[in-house]
PDB file of N, CA and C in Angstrom:
ATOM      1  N   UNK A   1      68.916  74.506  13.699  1.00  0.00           N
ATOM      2  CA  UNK A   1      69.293  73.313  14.425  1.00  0.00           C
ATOM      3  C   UNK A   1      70.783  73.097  14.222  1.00  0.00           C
ATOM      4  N   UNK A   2      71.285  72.463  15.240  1.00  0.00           N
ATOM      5  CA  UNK A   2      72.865  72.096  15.221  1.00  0.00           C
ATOM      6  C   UNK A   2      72.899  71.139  15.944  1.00  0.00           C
ATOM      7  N   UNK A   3      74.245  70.360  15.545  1.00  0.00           N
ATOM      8  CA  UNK A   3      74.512  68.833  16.046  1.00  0.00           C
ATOM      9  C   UNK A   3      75.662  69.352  16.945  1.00  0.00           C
ATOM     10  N   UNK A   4      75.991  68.735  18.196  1.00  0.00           N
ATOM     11  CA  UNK A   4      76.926  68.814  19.260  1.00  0.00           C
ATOM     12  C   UNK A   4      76.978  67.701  20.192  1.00  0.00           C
ATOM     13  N   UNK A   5      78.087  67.087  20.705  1.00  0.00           N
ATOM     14  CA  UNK A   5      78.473  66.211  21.450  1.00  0.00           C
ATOM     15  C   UNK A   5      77.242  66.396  22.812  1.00  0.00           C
ATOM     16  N   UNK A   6      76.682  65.339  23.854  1.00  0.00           N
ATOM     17  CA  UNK A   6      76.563  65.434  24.936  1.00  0.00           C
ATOM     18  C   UNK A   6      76.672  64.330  25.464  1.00  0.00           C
ATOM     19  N   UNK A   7      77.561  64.609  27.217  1.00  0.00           N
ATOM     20  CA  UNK A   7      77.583  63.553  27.717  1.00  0.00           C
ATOM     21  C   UNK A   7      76.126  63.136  28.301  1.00  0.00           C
ATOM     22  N   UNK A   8      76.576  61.583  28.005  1.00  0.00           N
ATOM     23  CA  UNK A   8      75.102  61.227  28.545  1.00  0.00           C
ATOM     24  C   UNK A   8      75.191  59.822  29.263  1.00  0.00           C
ATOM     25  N   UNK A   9      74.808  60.570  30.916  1.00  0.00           N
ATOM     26  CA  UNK A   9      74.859  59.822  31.962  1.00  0.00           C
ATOM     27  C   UNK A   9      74.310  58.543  32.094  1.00  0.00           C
ATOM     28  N   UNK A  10      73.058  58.530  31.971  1.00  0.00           N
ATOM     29  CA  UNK A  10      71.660  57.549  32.226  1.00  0.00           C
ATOM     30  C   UNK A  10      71.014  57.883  30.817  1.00  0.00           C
ATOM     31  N   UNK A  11      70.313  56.417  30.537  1.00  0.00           N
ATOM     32  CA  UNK A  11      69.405  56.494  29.420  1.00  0.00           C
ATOM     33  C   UNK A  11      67.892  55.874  29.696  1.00  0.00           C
ATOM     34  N   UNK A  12      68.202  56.332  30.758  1.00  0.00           N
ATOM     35  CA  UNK A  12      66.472  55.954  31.691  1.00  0.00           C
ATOM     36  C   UNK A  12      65.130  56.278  31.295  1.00  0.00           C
ATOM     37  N   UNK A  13      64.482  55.535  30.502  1.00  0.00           N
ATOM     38  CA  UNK A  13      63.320  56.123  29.695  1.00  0.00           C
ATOM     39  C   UNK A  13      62.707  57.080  30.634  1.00  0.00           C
ATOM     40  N   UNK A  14      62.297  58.188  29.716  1.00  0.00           N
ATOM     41  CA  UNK A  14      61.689  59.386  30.047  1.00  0.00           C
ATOM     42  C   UNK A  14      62.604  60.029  31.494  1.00  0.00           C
ATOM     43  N   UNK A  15      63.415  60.012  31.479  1.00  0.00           N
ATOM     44  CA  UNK A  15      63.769  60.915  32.252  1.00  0.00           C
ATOM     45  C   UNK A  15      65.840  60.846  32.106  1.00  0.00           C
ATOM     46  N   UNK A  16      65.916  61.119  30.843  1.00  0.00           N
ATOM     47  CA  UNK A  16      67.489  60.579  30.762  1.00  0.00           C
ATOM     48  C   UNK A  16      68.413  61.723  30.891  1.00  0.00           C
ATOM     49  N   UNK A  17      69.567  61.518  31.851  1.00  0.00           N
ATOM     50  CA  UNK A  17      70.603  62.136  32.338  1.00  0.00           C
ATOM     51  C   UNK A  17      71.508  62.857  31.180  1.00  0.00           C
ATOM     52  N   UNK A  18      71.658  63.910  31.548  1.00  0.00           N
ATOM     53  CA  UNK A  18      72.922  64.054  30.564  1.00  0.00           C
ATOM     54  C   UNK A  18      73.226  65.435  30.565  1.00  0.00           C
ATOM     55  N   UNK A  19      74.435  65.869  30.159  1.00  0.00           N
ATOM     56  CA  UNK A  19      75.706  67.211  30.090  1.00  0.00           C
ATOM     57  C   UNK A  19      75.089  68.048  28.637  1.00  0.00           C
ATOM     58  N   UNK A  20      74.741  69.017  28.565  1.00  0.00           N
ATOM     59  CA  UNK A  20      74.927  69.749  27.282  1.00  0.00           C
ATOM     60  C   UNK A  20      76.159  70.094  27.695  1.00  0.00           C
ATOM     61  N   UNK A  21      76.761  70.232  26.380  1.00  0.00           N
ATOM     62  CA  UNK A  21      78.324  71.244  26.396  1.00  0.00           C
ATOM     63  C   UNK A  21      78.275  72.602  27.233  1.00  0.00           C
ATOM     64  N   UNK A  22      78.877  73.111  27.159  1.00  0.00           N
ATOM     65  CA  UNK A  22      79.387  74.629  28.031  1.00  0.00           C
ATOM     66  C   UNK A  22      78.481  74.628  28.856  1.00  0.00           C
ATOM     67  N   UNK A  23      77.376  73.286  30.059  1.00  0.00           N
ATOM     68  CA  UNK A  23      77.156  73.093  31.359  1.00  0.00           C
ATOM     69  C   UNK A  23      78.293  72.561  32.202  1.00  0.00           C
ATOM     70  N   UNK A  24      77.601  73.295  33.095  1.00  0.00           N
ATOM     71  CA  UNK A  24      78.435  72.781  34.598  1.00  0.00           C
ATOM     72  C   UNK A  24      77.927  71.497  34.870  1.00  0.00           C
ATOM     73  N   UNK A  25      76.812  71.488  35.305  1.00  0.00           N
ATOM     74  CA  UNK A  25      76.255  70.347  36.018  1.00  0.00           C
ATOM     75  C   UNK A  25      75.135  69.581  34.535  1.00  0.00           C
ATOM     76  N   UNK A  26      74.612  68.034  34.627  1.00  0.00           N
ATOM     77  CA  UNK A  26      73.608  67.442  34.026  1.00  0.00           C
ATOM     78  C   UNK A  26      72.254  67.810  34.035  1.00  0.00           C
ATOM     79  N   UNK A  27      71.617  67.882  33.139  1.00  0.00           N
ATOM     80  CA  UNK A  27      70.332  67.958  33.506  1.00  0.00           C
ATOM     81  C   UNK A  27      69.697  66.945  32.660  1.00  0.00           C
ATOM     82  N   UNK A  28      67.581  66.739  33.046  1.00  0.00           N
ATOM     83  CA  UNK A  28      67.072  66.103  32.625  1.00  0.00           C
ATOM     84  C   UNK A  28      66.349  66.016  31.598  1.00  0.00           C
ATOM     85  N   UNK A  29      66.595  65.120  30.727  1.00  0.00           N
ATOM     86  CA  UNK A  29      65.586  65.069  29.520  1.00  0.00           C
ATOM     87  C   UNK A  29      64.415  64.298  29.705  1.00  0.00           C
ATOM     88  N   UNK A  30      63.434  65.342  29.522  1.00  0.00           N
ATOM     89  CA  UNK A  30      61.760  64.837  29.672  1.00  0.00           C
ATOM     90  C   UNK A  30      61.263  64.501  28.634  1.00  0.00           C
ATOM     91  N   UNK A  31      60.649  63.600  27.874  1.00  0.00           N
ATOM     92  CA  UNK A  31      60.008  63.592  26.775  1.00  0.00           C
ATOM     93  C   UNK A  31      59.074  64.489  26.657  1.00  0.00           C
ATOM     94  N   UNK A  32      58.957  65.223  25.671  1.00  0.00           N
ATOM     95  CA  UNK A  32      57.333  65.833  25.245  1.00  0.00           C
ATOM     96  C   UNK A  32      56.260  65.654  25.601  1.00  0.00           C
ATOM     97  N   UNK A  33      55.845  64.007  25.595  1.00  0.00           N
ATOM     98  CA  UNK A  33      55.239  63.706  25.338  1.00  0.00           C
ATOM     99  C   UNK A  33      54.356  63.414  27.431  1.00  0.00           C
ATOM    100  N   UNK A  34      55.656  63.240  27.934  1.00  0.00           N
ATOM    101  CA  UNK A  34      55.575  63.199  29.573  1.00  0.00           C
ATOM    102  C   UNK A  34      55.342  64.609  30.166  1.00  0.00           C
ATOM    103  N   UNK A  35      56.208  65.505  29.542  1.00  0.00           N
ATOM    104  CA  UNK A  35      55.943  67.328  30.001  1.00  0.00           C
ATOM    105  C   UNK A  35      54.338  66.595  29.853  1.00  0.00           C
ATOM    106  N   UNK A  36      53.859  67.005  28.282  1.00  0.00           N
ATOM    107  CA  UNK A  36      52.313  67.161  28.266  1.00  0.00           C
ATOM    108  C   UNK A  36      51.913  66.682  29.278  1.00  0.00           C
ATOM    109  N   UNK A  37      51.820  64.914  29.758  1.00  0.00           N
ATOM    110  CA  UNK A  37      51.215  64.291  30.986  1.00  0.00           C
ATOM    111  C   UNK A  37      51.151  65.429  32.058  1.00  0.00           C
ATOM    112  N   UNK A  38      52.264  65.969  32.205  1.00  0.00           N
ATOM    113  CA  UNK A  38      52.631  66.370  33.766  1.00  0.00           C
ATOM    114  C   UNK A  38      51.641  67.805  33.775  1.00  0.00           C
ATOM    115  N   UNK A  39      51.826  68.596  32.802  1.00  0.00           N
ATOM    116  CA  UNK A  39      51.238  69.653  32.926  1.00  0.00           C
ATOM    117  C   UNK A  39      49.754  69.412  32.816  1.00  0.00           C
ATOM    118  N   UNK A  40      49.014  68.528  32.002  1.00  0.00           N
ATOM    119  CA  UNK A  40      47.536  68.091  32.240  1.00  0.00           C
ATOM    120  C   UNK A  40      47.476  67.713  34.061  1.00  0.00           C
ATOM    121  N   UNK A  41      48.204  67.004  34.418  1.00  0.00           N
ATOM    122  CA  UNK A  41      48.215  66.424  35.830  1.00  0.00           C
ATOM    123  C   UNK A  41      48.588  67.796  36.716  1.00  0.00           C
ATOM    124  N   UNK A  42      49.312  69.007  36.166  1.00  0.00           N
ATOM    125  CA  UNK A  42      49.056  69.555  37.708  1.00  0.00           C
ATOM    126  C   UNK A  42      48.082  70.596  37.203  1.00  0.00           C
ATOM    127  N   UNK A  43      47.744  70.898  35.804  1.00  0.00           N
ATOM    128  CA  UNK A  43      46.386  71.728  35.779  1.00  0.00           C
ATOM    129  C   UNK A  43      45.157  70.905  36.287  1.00  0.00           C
ATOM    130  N   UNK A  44      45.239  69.595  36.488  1.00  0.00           N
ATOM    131  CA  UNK A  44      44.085  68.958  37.339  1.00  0.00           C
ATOM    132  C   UNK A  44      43.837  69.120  38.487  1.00  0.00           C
ATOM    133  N   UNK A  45      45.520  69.333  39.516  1.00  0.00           N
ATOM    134  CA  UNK A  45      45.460  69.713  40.353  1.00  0.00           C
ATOM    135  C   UNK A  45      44.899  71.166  41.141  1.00  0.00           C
ATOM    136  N   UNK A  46      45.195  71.965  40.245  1.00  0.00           N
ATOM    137  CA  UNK A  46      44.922  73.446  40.084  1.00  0.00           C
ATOM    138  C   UNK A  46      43.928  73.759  40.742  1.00  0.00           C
ATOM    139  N   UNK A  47      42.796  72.569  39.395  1.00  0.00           N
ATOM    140  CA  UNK A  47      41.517  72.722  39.375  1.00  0.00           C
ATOM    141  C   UNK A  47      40.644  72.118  40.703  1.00  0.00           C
ATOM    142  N   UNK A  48      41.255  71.109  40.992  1.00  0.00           N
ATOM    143  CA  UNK A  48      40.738  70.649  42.194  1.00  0.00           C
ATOM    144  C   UNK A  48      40.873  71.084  43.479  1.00  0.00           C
ATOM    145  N   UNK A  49      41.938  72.197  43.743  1.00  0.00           N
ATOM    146  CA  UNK A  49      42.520  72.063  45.050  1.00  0.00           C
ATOM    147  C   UNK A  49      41.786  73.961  44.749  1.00  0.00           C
ATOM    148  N   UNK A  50      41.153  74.822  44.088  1.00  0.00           N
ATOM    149  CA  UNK A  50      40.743  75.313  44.031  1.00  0.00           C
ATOM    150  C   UNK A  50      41.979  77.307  44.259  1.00  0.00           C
ATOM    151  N   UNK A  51      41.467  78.109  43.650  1.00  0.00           N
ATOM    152  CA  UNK A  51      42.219  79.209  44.046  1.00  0.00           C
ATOM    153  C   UNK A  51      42.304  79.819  45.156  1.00  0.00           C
ATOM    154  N   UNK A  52      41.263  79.504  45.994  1.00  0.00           N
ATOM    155  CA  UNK A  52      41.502  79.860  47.691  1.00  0.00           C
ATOM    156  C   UNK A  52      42.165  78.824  48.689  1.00  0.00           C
ATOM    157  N   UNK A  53      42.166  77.869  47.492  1.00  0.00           N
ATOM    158  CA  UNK A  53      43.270  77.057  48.499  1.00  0.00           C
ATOM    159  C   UNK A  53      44.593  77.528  49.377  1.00  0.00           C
ATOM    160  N   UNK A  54      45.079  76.829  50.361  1.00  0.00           N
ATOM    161  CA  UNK A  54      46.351  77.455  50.660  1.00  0.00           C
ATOM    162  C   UNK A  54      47.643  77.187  49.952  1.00  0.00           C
ATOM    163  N   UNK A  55      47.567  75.880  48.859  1.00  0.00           N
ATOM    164  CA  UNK A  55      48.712  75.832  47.959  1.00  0.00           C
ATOM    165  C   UNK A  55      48.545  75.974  46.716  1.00  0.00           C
ATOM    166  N   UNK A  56      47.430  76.641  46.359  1.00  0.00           N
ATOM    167  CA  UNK A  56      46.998  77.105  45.397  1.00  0.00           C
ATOM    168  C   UNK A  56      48.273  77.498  44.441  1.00  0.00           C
ATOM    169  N   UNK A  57      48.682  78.772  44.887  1.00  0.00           N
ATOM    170  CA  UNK A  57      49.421  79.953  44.492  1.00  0.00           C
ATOM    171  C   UNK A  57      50.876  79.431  43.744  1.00  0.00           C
ATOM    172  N   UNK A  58      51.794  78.375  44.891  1.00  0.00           N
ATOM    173  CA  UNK A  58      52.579  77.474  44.856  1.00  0.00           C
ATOM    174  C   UNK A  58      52.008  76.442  43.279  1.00  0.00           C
ATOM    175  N   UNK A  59      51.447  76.098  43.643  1.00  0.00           N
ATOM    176  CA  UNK A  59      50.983  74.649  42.525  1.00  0.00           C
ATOM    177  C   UNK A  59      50.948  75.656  40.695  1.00  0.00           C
ATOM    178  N   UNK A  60      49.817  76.954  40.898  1.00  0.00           N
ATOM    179  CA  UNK A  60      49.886  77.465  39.719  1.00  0.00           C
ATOM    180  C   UNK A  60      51.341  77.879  39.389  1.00  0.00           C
ATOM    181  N   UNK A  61      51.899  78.673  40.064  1.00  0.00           N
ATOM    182  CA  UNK A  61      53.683  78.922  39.864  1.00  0.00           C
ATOM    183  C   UNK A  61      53.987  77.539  39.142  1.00  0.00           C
ATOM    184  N   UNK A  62      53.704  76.479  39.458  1.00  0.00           N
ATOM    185  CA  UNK A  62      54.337  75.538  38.706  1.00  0.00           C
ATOM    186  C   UNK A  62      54.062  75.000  37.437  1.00  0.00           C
ATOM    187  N   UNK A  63      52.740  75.437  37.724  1.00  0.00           N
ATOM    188  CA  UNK A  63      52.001  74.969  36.559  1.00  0.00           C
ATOM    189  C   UNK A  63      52.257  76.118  34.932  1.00  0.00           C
ATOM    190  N   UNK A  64      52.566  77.055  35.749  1.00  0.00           N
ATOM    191  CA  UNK A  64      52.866  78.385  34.182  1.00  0.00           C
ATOM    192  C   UNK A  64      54.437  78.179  34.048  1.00  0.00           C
ATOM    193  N   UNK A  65      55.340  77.096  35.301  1.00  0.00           N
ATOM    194  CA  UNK A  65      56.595  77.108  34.546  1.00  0.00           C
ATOM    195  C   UNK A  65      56.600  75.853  33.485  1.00  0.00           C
ATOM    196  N   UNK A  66      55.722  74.614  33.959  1.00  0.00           N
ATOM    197  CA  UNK A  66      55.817  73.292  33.032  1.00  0.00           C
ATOM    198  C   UNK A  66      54.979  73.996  31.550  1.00  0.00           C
ATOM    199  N   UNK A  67      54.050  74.723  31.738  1.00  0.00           N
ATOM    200  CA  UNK A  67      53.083  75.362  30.681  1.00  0.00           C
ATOM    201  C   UNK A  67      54.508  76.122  30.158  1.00  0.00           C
ATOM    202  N   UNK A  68      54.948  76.644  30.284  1.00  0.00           N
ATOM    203  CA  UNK A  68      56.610  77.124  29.567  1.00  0.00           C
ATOM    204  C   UNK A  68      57.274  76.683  28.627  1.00  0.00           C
ATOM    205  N   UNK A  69      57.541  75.606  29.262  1.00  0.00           N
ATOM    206  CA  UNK A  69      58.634  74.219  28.827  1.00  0.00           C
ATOM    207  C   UNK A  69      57.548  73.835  27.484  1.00  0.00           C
ATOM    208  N   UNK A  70      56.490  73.245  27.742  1.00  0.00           N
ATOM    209  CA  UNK A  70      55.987  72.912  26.878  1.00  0.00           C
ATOM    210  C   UNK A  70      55.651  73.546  25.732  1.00  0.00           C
ATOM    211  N   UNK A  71      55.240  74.980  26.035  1.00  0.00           N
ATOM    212  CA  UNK A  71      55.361  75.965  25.034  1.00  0.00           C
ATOM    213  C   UNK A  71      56.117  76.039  24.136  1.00  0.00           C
ATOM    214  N   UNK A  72      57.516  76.479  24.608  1.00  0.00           N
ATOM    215  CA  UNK A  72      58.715  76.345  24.136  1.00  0.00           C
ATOM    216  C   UNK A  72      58.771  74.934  22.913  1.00  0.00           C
ATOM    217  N   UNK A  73      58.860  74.109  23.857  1.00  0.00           N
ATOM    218  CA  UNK A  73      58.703  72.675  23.154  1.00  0.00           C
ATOM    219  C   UNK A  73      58.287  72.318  21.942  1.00  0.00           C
ATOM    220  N   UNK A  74      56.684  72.712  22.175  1.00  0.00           N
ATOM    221  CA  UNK A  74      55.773  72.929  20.768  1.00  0.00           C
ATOM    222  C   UNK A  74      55.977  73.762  19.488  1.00  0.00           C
ATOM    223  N   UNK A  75      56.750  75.135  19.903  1.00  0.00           N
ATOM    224  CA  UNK A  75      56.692  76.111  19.194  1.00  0.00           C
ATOM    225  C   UNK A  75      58.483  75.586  18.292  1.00  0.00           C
ATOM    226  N   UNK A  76      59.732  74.769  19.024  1.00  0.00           N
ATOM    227  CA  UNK A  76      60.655  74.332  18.388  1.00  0.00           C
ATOM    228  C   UNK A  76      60.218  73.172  17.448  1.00  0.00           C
ATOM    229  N   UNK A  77      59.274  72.115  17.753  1.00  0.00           N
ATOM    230  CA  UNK A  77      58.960  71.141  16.516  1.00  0.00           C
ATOM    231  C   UNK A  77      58.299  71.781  15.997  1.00  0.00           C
ATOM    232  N   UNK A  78      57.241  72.488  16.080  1.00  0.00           N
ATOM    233  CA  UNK A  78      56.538  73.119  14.602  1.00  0.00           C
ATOM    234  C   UNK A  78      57.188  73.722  13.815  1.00  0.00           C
ATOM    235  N   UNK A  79      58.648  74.746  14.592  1.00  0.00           N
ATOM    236  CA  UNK A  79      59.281  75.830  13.571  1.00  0.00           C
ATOM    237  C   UNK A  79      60.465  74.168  12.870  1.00  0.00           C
ATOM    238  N   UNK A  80      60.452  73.409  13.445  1.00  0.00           N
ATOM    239  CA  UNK A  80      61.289  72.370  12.674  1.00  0.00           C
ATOM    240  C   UNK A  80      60.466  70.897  12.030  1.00  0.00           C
ATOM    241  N   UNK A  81      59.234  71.164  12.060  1.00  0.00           N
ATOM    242  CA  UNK A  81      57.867  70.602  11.315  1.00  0.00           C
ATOM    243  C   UNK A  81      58.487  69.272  11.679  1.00  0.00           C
ATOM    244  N   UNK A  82      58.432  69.270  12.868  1.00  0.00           N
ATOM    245  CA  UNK A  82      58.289  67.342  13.802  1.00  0.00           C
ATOM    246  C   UNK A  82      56.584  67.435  14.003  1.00  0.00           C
ATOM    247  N   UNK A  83      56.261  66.668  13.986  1.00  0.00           N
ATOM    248  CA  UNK A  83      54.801  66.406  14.779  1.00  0.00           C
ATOM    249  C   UNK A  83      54.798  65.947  16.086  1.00  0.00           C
ATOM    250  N   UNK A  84      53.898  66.763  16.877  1.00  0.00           N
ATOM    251  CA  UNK A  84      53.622  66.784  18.127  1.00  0.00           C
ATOM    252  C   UNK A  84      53.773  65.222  18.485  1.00  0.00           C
ATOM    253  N   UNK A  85      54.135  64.857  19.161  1.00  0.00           N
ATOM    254  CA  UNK A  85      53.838  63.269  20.747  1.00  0.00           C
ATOM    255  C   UNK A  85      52.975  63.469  21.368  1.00  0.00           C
ATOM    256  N   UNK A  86      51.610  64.164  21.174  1.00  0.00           N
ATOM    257  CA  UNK A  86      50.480  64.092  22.004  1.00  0.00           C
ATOM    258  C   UNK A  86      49.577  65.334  21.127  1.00  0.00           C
ATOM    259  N   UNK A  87      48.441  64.658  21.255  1.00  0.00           N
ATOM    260  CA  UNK A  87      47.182  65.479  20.774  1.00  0.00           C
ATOM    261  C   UNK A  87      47.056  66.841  21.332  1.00  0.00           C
ATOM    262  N   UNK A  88      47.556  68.082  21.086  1.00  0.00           N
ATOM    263  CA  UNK A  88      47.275  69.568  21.620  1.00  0.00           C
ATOM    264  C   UNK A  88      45.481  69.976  21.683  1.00  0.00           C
ATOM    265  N   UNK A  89      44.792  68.781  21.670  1.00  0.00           N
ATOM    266  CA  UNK A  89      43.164  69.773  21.493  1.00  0.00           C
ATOM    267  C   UNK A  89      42.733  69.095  23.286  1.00  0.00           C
ATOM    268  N   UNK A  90      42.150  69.467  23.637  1.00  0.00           N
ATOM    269  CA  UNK A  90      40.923  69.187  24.769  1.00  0.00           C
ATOM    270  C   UNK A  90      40.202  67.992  24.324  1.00  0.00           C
TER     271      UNK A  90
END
């Protein structure tokens, strides 16, 4: 872990603006705890709109990039022993 300056645009709960250093442009900070929401919410979708659907294909693409993020996510607080913002079981 390392400490570094960022500008920071908006402090808009769950979704706050802001510059990492050596970016061009801002990006968004999601809470953890909202990724989780989102990715339960479009694996619901997944499930409902079925694999022969016609936006099937589209929706899972999205769903293995938020399943990513969160991955990622999980696997940086455990290697820095934070505790999860949301229950990981079913």
């Amino acid at each position: 872990m390392r400490s570094e300056s960022v500008e920071i645009f908006s402090d808009t709960t769950n979704a706050a603006i802001m510059r990492h250093p050596g970016r061009r442009f801002p990006g968004v900070l999601i809470q953890g705890d909202t990724l989780y929401a989102l990715c339960s919410r479009v694996d619901s979708l997944c499930n409902e709109i079925g694999k022969t659907s016609k936006g099937y294909k589209e929706a899972n693409e999205i769903r293995n990039e938020l399943w990513e993020y969160l991955n990622q996510y999980k696997n940086v607080l455990i290697e820095h022993k934070i505790q999860l913002p949301f229950s990981d079981r079913p």
